[in-house]
Protein backbone atom coordinates (compact mmCIF):
# COMPACT_ATOMS: atom_id res chain seq x y z
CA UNK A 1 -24.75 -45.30 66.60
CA UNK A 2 -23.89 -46.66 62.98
CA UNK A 3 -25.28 -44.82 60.23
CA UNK A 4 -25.83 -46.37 56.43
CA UNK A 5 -23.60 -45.45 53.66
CA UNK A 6 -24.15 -44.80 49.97
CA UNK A 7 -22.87 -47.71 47.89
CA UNK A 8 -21.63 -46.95 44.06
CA UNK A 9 -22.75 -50.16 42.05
CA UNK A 10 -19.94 -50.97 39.87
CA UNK A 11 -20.33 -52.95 36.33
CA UNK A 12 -18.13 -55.22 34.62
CA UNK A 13 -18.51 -56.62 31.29
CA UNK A 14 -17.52 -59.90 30.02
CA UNK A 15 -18.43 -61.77 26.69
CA UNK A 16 -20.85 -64.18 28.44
CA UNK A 17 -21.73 -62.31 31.21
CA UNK A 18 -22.52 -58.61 32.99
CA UNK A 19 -21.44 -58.38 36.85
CA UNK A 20 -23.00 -55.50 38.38
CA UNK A 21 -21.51 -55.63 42.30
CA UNK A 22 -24.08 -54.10 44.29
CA UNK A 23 -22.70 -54.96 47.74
CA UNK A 24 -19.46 -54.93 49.15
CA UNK A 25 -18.45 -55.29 52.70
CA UNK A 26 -15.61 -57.04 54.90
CA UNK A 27 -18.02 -59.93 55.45
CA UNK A 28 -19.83 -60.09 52.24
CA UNK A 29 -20.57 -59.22 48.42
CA UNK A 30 -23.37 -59.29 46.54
CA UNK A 31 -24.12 -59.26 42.22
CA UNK A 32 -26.69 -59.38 40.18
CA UNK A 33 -25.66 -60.88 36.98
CA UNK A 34 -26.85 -60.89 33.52
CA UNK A 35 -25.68 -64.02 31.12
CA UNK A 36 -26.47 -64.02 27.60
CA UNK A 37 -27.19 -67.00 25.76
CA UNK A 38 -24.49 -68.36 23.07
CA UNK A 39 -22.04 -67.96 25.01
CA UNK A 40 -19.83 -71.26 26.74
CA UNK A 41 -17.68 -69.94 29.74
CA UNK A 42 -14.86 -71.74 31.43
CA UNK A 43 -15.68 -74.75 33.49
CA UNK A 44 -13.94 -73.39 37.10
CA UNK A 45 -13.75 -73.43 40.97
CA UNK A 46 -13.09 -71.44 43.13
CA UNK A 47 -9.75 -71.72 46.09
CA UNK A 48 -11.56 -69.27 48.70
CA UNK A 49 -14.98 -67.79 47.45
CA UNK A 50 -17.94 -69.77 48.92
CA UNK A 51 -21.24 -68.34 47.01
CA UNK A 52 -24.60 -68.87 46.40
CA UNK A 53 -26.25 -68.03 43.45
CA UNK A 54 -30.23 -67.82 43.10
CA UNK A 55 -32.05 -67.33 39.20
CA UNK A 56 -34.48 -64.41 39.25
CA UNK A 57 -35.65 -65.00 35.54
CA UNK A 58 -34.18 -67.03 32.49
CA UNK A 59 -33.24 -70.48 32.51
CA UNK A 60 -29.99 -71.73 32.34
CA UNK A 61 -27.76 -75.02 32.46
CA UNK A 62 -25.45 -75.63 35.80
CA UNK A 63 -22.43 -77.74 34.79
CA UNK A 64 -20.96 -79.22 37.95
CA UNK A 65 -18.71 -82.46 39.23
CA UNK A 66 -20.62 -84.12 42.11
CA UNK A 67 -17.28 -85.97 43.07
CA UNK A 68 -17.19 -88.17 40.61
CA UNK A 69 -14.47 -86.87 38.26
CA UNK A 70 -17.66 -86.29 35.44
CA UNK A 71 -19.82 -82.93 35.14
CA UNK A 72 -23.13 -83.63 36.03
CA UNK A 73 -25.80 -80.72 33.99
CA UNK A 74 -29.03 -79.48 35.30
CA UNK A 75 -31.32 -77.66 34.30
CA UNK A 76 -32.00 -74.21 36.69
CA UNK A 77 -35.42 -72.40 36.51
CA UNK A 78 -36.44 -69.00 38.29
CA UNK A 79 -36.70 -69.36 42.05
CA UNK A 80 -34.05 -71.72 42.34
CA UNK A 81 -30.41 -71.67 44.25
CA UNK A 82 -27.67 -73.63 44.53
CA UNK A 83 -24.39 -73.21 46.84
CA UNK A 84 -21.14 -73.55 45.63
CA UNK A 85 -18.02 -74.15 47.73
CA UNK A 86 -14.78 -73.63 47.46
CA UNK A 87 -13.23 -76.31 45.04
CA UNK A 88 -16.30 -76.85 43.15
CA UNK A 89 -16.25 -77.47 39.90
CA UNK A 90 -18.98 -75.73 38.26
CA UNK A 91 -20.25 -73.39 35.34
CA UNK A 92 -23.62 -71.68 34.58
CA UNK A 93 -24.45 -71.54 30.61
CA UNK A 94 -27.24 -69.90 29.87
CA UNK A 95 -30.40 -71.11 27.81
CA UNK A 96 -32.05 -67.75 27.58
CA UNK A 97 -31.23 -64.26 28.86
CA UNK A 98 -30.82 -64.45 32.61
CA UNK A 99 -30.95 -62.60 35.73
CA UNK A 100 -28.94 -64.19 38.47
CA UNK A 101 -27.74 -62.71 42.05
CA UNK A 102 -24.94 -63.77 43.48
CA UNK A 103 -23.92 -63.47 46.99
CA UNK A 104 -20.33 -64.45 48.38
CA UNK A 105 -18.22 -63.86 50.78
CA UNK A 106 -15.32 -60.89 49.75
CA UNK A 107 -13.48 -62.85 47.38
CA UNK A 108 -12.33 -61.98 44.14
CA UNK A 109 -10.02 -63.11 40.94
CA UNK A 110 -9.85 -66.65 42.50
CA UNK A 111 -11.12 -68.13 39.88
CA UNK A 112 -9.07 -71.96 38.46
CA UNK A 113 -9.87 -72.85 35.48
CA UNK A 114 -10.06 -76.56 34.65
CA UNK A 115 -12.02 -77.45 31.04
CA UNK A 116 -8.87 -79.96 30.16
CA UNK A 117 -9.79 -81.91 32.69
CA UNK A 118 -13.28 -82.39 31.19
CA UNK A 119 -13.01 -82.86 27.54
């Protein structure tokens, strides 16, 4: 009969952003994360991580190509989520302090990042 296990949350800290895994299994991850305002990060995709990422509080902007070859922004309140596949091009900037969680499958450092494209 399986049991649970103890998992160890483990942060990282970035200049625009605070990644706190919280889950972290063969199948899947999951963060909470906590972006700051002021801060622009790099416009990316990803080759292999397919996510989902849903706003708890704060509001930020979502920066994404539809397709198109243009970004596209929107605007992202609490309660929303958006899914991200792999080879979107995307970026969340935040407006105010935000609390985000993340889930994904177990990929990581596969981000590209791709701002020349875009300027």
């Amino acid at each position: 009969m399986p049991s649970i296990d103890r998992f160890e949350p483990q942060t990282t800290v970035h200049p625009w952003i605070t990644e706190v895994l919280v889950a972290h299994t063969a199948e899947y991850i999951g963060k909470v994360l906590y972006y700051r305002p002021g801060q622009l990060p790099a416009l990316q995709y990803h080759e292999h991580k397919d996510e989902t990422f849903y706003l708890v509080s704060g509001e930020c902007w979502v920066d994404y190509d539809a397709g198109d070859g243009k970004l596209s922004r929107l605007r992202m309140l609490p309660g929303q989520a958006y899914h991200v596949p792999p080879g979107a091009v995307h970026r969340v900037e935040a407006i105010t302090d935000c609390v985000m969680f993340e889930a994904s499958n177990p990929v990581f450092d596969d981000r590209v990042r791709v701002e020349d494209r875009y300027e």
